[in-house]
Protein backbone atom coordinates (compact mmCIF):
# COMPACT_ATOMS: atom_id res chain seq x y z
CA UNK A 1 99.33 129.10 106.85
CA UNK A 2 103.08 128.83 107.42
CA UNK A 3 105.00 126.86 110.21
CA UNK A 4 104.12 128.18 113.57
CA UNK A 5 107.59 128.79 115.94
CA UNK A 6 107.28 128.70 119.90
CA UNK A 7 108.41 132.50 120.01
CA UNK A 8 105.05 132.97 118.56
CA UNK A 9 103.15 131.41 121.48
CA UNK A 10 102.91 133.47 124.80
CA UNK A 11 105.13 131.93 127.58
CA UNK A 12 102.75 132.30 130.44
CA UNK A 13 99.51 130.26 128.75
CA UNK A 14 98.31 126.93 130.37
CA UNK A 15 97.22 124.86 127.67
CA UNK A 16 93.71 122.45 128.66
CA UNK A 17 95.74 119.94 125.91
CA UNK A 18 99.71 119.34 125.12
CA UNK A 19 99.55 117.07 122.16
CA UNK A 20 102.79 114.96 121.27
CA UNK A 21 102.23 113.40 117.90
CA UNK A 22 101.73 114.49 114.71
CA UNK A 23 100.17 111.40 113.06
CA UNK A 24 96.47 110.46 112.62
CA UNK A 25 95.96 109.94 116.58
CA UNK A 26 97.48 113.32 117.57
CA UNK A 27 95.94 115.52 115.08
CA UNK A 28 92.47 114.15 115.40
CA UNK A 29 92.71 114.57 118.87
CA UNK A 30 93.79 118.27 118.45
CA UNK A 31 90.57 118.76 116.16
CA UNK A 32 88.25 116.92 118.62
CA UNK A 33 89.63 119.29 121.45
CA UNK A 34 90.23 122.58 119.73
CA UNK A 35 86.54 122.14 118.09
CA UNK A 36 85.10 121.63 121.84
CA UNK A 37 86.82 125.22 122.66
CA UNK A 38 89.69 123.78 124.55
CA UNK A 39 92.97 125.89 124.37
CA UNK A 40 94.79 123.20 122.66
CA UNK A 41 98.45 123.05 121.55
CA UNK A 42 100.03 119.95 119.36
CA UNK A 43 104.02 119.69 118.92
CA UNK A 44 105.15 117.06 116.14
CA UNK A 45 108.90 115.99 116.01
CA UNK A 46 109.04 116.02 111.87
CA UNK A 47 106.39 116.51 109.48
CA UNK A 48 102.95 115.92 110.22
CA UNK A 49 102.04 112.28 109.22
CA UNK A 50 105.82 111.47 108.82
CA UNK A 51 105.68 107.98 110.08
CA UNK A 52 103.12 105.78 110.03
CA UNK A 53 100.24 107.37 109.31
CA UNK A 54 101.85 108.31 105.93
CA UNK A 55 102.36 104.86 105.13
CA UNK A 56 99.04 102.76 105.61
CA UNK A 57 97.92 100.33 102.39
CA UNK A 58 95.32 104.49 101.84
CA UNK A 59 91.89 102.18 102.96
CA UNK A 60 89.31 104.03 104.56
CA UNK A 61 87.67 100.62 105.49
CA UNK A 62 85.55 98.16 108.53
CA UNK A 63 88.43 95.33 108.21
CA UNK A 64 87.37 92.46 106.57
CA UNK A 65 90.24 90.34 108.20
CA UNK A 66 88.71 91.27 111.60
CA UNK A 67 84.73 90.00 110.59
CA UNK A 68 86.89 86.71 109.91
CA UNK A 69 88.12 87.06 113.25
CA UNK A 70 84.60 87.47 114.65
CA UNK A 71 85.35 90.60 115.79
CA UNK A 72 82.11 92.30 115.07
CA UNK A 73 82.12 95.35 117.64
CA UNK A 74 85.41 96.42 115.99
CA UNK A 75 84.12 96.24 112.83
CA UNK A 76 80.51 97.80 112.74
CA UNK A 77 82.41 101.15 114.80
CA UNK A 78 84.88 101.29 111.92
CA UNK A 79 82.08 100.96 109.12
CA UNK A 80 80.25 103.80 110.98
CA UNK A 81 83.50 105.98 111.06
CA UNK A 82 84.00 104.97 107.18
CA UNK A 83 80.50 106.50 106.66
CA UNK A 84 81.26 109.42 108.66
CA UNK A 85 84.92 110.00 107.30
CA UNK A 86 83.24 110.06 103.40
CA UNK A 87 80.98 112.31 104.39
CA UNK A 88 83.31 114.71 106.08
CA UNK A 89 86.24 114.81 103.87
CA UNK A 90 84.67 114.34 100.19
CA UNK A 91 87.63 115.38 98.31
CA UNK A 92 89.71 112.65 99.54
CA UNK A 93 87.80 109.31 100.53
CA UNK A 94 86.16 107.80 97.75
CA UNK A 95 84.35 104.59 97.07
CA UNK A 96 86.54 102.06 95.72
CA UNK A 97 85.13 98.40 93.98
CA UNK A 98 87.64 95.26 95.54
CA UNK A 99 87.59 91.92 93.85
CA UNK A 100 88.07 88.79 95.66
CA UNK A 101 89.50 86.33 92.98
CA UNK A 102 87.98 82.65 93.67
CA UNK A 103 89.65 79.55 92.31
CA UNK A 104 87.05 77.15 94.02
CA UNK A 105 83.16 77.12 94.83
CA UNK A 106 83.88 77.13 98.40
CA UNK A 107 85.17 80.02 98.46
CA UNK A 108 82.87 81.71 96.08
CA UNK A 109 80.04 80.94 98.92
CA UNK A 110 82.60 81.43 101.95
CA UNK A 111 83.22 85.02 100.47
CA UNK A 112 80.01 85.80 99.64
CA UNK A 113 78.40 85.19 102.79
CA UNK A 114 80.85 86.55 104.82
CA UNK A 115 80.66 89.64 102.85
CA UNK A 116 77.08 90.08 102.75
CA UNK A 117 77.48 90.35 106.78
CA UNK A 118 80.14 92.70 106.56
CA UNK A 119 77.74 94.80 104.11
CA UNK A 120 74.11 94.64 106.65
CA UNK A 121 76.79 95.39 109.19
CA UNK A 122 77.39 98.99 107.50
CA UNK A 123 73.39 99.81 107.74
CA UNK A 124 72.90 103.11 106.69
CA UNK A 125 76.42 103.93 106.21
CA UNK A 126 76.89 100.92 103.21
CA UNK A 127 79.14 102.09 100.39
CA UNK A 128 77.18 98.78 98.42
CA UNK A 129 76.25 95.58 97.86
CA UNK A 130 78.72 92.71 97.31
CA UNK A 131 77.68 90.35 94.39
CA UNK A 132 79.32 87.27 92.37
CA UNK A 133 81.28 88.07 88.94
CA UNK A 134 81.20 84.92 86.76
CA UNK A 135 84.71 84.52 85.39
CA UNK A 136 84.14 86.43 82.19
CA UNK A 137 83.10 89.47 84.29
CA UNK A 138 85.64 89.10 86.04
CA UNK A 139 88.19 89.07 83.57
CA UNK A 140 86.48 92.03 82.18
CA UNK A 141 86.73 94.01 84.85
CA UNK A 142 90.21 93.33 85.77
CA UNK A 143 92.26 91.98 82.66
CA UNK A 144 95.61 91.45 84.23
CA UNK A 145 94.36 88.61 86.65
CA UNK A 146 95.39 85.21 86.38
CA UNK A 147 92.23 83.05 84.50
CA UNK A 148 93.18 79.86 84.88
CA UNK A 149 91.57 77.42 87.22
CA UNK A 150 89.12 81.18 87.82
CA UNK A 151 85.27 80.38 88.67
CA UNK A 152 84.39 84.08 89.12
CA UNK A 153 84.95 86.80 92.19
CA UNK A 154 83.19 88.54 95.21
CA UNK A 155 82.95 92.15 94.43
CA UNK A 156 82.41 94.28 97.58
CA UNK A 157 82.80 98.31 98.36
CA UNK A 158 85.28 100.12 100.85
CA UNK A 159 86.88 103.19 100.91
CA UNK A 160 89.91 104.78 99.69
CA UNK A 161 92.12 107.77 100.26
CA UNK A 162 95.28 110.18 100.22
CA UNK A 163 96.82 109.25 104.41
CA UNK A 164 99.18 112.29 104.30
CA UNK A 165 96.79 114.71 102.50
CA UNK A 166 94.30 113.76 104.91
CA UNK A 167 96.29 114.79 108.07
CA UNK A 168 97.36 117.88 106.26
CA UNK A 169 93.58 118.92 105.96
CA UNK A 170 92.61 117.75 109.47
CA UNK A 171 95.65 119.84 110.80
CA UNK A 172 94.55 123.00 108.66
CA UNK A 173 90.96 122.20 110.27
CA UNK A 174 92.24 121.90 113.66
CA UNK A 175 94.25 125.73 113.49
CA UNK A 176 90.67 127.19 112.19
CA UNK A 177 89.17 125.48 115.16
CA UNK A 178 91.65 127.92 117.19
CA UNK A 179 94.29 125.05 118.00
CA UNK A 180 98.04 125.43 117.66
CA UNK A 181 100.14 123.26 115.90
CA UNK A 182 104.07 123.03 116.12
CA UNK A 183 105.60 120.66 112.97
CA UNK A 184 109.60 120.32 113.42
CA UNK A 185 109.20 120.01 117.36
CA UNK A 186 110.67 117.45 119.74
CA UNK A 187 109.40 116.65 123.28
CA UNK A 188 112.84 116.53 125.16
CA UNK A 189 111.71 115.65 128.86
CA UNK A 190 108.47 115.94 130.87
CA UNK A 191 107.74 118.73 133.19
CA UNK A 192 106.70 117.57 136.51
CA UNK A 193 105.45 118.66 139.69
CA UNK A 194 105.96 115.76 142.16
CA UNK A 195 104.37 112.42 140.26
CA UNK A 196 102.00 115.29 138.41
CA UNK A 197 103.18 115.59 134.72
CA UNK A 198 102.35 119.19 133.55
CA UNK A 199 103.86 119.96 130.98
CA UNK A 200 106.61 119.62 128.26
CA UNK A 201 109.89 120.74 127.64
CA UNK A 202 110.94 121.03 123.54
CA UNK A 203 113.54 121.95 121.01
CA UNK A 204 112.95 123.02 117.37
CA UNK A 205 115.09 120.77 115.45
CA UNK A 206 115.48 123.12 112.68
CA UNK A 207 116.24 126.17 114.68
CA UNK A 208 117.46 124.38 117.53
CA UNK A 209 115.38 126.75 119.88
CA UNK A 210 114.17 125.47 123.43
CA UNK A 211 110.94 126.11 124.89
CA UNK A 212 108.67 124.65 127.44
CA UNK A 213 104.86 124.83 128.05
CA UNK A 214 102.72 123.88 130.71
CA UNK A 215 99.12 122.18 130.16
CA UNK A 216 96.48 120.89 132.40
CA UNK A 217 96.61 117.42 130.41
CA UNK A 218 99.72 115.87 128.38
CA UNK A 219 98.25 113.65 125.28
CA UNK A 220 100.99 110.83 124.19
CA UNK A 221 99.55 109.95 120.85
CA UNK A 222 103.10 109.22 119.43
CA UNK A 223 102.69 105.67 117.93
CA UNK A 224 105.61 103.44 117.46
CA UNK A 225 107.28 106.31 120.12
CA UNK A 226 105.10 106.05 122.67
CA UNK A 227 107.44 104.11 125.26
CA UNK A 228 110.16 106.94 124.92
CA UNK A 229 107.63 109.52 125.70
CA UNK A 230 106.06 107.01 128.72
CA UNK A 231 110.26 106.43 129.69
CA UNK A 232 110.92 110.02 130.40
CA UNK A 233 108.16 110.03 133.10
CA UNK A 234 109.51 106.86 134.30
CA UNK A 235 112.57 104.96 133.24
CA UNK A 236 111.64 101.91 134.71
CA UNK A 237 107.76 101.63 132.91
CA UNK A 238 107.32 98.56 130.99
CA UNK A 239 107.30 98.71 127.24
CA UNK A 240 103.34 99.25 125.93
CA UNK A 241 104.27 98.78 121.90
CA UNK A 242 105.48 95.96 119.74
CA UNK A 243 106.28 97.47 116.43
CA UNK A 244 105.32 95.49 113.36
CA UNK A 245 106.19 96.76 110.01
CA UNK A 246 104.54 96.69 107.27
CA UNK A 247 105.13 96.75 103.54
CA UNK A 248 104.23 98.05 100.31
CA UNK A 249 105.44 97.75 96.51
CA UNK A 250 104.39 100.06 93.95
CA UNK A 251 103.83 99.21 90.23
CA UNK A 252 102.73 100.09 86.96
CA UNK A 253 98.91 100.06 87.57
CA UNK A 254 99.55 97.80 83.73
CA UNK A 255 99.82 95.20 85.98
CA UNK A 256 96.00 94.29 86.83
CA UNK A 257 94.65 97.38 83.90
CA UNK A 258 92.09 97.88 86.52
CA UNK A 259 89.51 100.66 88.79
CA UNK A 260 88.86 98.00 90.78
CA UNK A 261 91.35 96.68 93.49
CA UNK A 262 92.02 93.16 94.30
CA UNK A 263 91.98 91.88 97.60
CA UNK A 264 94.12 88.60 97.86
CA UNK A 265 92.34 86.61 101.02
CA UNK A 266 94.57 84.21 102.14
CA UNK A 267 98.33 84.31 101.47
CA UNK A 268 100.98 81.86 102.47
CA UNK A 269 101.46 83.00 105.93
CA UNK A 270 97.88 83.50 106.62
CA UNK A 271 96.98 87.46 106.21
CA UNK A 272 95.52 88.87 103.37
CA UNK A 273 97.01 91.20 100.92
CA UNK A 274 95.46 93.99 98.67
CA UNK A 275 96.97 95.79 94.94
CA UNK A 276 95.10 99.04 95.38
CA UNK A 277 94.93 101.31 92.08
CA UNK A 278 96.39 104.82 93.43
CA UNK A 279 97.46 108.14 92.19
CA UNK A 280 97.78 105.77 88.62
CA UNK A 281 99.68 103.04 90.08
CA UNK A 282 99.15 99.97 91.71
CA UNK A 283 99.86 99.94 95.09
CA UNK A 284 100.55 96.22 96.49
CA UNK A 285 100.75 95.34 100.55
CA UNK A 286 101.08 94.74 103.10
CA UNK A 287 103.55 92.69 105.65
CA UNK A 288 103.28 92.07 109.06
CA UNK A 289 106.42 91.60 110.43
CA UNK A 290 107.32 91.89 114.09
CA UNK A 291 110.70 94.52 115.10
CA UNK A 292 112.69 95.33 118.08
CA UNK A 293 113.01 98.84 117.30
CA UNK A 294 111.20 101.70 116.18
CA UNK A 295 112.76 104.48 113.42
CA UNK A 296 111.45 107.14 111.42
CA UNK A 297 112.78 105.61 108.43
CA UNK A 298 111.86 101.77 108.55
CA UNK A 299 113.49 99.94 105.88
CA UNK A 300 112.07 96.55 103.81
CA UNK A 301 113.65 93.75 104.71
CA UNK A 302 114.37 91.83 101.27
CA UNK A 303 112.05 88.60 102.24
CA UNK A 304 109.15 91.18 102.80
CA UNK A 305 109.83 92.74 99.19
CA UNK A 306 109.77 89.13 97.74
CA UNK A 307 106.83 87.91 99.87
CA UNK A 308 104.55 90.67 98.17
CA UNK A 309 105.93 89.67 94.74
CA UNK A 310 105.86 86.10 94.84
CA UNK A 311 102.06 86.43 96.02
CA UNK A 312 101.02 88.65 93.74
CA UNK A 313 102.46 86.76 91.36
CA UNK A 314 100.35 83.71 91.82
CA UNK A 315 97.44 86.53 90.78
CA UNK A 316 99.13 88.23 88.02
CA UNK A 317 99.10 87.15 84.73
CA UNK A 318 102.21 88.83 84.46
CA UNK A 319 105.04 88.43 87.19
CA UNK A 320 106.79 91.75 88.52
CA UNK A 321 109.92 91.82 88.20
CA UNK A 322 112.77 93.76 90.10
CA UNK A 323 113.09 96.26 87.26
CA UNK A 324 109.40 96.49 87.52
CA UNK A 325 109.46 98.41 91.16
CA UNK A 326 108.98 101.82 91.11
CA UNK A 327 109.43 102.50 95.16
CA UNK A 328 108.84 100.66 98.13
CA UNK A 329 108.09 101.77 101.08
CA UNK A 330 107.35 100.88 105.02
CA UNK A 331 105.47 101.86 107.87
CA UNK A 332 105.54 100.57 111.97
CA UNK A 333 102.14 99.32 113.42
CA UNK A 334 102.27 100.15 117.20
CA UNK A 335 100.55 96.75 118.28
CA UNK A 336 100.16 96.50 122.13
CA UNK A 337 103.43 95.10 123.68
CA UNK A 338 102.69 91.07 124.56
CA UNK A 339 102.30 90.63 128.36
CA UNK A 340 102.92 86.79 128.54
CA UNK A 341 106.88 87.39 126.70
CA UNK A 342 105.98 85.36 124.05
CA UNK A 343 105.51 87.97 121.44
CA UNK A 344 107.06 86.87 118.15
CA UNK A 345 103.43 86.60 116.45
CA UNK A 346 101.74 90.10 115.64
CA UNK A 347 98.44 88.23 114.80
CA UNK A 348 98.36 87.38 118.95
CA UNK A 349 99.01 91.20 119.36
CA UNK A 350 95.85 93.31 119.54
CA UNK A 351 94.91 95.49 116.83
CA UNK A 352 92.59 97.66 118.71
CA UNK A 353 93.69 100.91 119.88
CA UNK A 354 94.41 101.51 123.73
CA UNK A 355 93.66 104.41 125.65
CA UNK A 356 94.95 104.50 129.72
CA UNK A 357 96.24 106.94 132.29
CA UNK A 358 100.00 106.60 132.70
CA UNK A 359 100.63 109.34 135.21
CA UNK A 360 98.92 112.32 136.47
CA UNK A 361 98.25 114.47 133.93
CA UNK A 362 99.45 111.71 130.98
CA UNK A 363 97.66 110.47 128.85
CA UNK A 364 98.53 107.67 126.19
CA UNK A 365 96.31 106.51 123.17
CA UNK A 366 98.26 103.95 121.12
CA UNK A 367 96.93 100.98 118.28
CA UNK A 368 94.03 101.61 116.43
CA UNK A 369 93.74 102.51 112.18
CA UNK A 370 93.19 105.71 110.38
CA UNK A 371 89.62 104.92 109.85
CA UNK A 372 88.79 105.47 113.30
CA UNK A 373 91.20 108.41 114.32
CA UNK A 374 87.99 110.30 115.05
CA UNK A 375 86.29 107.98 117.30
CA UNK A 376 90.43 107.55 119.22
CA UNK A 377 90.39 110.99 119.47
CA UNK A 378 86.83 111.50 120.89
CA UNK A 379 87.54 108.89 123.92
CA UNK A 380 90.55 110.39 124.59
CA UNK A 381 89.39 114.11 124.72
CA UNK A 382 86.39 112.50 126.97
CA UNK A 383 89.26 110.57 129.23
CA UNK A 384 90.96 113.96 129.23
CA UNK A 385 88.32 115.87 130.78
CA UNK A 386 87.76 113.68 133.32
CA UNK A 387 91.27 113.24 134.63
CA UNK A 388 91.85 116.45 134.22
CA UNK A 389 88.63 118.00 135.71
CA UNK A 390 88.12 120.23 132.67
CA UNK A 391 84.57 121.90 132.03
CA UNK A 392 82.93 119.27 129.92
CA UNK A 393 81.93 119.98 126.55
CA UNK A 394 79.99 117.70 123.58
CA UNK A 395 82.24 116.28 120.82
CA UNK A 396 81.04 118.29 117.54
CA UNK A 397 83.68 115.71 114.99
CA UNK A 398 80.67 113.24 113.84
CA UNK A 399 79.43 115.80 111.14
CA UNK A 400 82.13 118.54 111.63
CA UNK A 401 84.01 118.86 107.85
CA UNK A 402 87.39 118.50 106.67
CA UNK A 403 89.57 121.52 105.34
CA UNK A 404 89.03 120.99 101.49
CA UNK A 405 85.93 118.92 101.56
CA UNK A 406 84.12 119.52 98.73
CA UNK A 407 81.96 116.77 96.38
CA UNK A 408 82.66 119.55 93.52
CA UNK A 409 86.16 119.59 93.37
CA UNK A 410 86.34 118.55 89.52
CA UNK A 411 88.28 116.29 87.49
CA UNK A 412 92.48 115.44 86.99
CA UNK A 413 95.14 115.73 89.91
CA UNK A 414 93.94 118.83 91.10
CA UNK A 415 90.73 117.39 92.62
CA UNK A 416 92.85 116.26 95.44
CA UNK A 417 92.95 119.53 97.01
CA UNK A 418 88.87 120.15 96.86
CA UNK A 419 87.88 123.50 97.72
CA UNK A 420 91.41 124.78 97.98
CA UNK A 421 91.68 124.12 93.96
CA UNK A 422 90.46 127.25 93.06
CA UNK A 423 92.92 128.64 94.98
CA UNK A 424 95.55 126.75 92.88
CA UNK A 425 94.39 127.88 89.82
CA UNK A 426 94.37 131.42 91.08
CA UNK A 427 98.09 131.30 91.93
CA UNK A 428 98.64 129.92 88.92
CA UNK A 429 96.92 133.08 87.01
CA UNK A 430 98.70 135.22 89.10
CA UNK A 431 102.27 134.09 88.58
CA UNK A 432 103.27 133.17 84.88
CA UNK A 433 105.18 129.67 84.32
CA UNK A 434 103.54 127.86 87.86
CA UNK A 435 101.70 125.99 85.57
CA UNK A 436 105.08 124.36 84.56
CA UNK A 437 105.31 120.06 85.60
CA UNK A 438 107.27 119.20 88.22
CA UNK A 439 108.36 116.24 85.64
CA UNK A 440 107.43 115.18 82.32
CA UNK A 441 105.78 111.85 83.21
CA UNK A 442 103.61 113.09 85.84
CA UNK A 443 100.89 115.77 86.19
CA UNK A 444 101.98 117.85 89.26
CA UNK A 445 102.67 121.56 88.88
CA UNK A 446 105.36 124.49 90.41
CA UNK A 447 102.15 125.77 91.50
CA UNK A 448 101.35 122.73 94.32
CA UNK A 449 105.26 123.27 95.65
CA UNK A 450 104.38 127.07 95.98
CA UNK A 451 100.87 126.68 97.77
CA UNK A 452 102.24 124.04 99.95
CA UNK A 453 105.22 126.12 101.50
CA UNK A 454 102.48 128.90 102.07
CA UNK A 455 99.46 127.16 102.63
CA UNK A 456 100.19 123.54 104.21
CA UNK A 457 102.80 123.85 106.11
CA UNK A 458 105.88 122.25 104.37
CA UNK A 459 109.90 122.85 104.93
CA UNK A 460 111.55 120.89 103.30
CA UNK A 461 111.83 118.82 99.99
CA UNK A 462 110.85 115.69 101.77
CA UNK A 463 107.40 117.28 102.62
CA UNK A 464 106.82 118.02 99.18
CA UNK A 465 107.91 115.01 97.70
CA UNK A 466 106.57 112.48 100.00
CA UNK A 467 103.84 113.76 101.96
CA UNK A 468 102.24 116.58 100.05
CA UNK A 469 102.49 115.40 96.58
CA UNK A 470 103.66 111.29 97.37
CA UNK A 471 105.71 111.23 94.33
CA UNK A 472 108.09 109.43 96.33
CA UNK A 473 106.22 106.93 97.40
CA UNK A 474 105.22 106.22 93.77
CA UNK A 475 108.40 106.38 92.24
CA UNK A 476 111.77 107.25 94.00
CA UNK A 477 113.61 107.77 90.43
CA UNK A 478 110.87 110.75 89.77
CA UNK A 479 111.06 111.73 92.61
CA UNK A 480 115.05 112.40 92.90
CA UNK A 481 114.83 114.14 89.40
CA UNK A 482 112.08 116.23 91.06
CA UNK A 483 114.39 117.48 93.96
CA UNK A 484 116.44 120.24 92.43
CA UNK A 485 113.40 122.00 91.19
CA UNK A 486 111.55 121.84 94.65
CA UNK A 487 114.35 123.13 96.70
CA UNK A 488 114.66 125.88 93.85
CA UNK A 489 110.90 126.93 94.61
CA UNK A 490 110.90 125.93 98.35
CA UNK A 491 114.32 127.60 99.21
CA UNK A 492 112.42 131.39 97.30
CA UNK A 493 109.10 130.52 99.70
CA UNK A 494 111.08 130.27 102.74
CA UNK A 495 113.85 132.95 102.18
CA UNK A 496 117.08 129.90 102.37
CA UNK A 497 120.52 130.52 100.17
CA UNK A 498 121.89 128.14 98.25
CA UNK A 499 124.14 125.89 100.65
CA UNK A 500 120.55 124.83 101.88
CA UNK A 501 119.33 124.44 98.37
CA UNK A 502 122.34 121.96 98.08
CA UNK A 503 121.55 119.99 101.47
CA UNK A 504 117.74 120.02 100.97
CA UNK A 505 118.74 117.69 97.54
CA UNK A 506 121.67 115.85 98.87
CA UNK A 507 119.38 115.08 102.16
CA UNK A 508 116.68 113.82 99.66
CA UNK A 509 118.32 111.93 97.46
CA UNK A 510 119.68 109.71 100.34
CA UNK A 511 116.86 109.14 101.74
CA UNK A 512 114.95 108.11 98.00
CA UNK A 513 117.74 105.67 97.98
CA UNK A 514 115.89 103.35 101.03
CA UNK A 515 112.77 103.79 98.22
CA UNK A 516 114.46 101.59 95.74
CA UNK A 517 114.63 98.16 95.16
CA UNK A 518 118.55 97.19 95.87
CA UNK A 519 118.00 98.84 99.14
CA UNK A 520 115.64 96.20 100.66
CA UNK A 521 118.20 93.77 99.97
CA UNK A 522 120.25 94.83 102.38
């Protein structure tokens, strides 16, 4: 399955949906709709999952922070989608164990209890019961924690996953549902008929190509974006999103020598933080920190860096150091815009996701988390139909499985893929020396570069390296010795000369740059 280009799409069709937004929002929502039998078309400005939903802290979970809040409703629908998302996309959302380190009794029985909620919550869709460690457990279970002043830990269940491999699948499972996706395509204006939006006018930003389609219903599910996509209908609207941005710093997973993730409950500005074992590193976030604007590249800010390492240090029996950080990287929550004009907090900014009419014929879901992409997607495909007066049909997503799901998909780094590893290993049989590494400190093969160019949808050696393989996101210094081999393989799949071969690294290796540590400082 290889990029789609608007030539291929017939000029005259009225699409039911227009999707803009490629993220976890927009592609859910072109699964939900295509799997209804709704002529659906999606156009993404970059890569699928290129901004935030690339970048989340990878938990498939009900938000403990939010039972604290006593926001129950929000919590028992995202323990149901947690359930559901398990169950439909086995190869990627496992069951992970989180520790809650406790330094007093207090909060050995504040934990406890508020955790046993969070489990009966969960009914029939618990991933487990939480229980007490003594301190010896503990310390067993996760040797690089701090033991002194330690009287034990909560352990409770949640999930965790692959973000960017996920919307991969759920894109591949939204073409098979007959939908039509467009990656490297930017919404340049609205069509309109009078205060009627129908339609979309676009440009390929690698071919530079213009085309415009016309749809019953436009879908803005652009995230942080959302306002310029709401500003081209009408310059004058009022802004709907409040980016915040949040953080992550990846170590050596040395640091805790742990399966089990730790789950800090209470840091110095009151939000919680979490060092998540992932694709064999340790994964520590997140930050919450309000911004003015919105990018595809957010950038660290230096006090966010050292506000992740100074906590986790408190935690750590050994404190990271600089040399010790192997990428770091950010993503923008789009929080609902404060009405009142005092918006400097993001913990007065809701969290939940928000679905309205903007104009005739626009639609905007914004907010929300990845775990419940499915249920944002199902209200907005009911909204749609409504509006829109299209025939209604039943949502089929609740037990409807992902592209790749598979509980069999085996052992090592191929497992990833699920079903579709078979396929791997028969490229790999067919073509001598795919079986080659990528690099000689991690596991990934020629062979993933190869299937991903012809399989998943990838152009460039960004896609590769931080979205289909996240070797970026684990370690920017592997990740630029990676490049040249990528665009060597990427540049034969898609029939480019060597002048792009040479801008495909250079363009990579400046943006791995904003990965590493002395860029944050800036």
């Amino acid at each position: 399955m290889k990029r789609l280009h608007p030539h291929h799409l017939a000029d005259n069709t009225i699409w039911d949906f227009i999707i803009i937004g490629g993220g976890a929002t927009g592609i859910g929502t072109a699964l939900d709709a295509a799997s209804r039998g709704y002529k659906t078309l999606l156009v993404e400005q970059a890569d699928f999952a290129k901004g935030t939903s690339s970048r989340s802290t990878k938990l498939v979970h009900g938000g403990v922070r939010y039972l604290a809040q006593g926001d129950i409703g929000l919590v028992k629908h995202a323990l149901k989608e947690r359930g559901l998302l398990q169950q439909n996309a086995k190869h990627l959302v496992e069951k992970e164990e989180f520790l809650i380190p406790c330094y007093d009794w207090f909060s050995v029985i504040k934990y406890l209890t508020g955790l046993t909620l969070y489990d009966w919550l969960a009914g029939k869709y618990s991933f487990g019961k939480s229980k007490y460690f003594s301190k010896k457990e503990t310390l067993t279970r996760m040797p690089g924690i701090k033991a002194k002043g330690l009287k034990g830990s909560i352990r409770y269940y949640d999930g965790k996953f692959d973000d960017a491999r996920l919307a991969i699948n759920i894109a591949q499972t939204a073409i098979e549902k007959g939908a039509y996706l467009l990656n490297y395509s930017k919404v340049t204006g609205l069509l309109k008929d009078g205060e009627t939006v129908t339609g979309i006018d676009t440009e390929d930003t690698i071919t530079g190509l213009k085309a415009q389609f016309k749809g019953k219903v436009v879908v803005n599910a652009t995230g942080v974006f959302v306002d310029d996509i709401l500003q081209m209908n009408n310059p004058d609207t009022k802004k709907m999103v409040r980016p915040s941005q949040g953080v992550h710093v990846v170590l050596s997973k040395g640091f805790l020598d742990s399966e089990s993730a730790l789950m800090i409950p209470k840091t110095a500005d009151g939000r919680v933080l979490f060092a998540v074992p992932w694709h064999d590193h340790l994964l520590v976030g997140t930050t919450d920190t309000p911004l003015d604007e919105h990018s595809l590249e957010p950038r660290a800010l230096k006090e966010e860096v050292d506000f992740i390492i100074n906590t986790a240090a408190k935690y750590f029996n050994r404190r990271p150091l600089e040399k010790d950080i192997l990428s770091i990287f950010s993503g923008l929550r789009p929080l609902a815009a404060p009405t009142n004009g005092n918006g400097n907090s993001t913990k007065e900014i809701s969290r939940d996701h928000k679905l309205i009419v903007s104009a005739k014929g626009l639609i905007t879901i914004t907010g929300g988390k990845w775990t419940t992409y499915r249920l944002m997607a199902e209200e907005t495909v009911n909204l749609a139909i409504t509006h829109a007066g299209l025939k209604p049909k039943a949502c089929v997503t609740q037990n409807l499985s992902i592209h790749g799901s598979t509980a069999n998909a085996g052992n090592g780094h191929l497992a990833i893929y699920g079903s579709d590893r078979s396929k791997i290993e028969a490229l790999i049989k067919q073509k001598l020396g795919l079986e080659k590494p990528l690099h000689p400190s991690f596991p990934f093969m020629e062979a993933e570069v190869v299937w991903s160019a012809r399989n998943e949808m990838a152009e460039t050696v960004e896609d590769i390296l931080s979205r289909r393989l996240r070797i970026l996101l684990i370690d920017a210094r592997a990740a630029k010795d990676m490049a040249p081999r990528v665009a060597s393989l990427l540049a034969k799949e898609l029939s480019a000369d060597e002048n792009w071969e040479a801008d495909q690294i250079e363009a990579f290796n400046k943006l791995a740059d904003g990965y590493l540590y002395h860029q944050s400082k800036k």
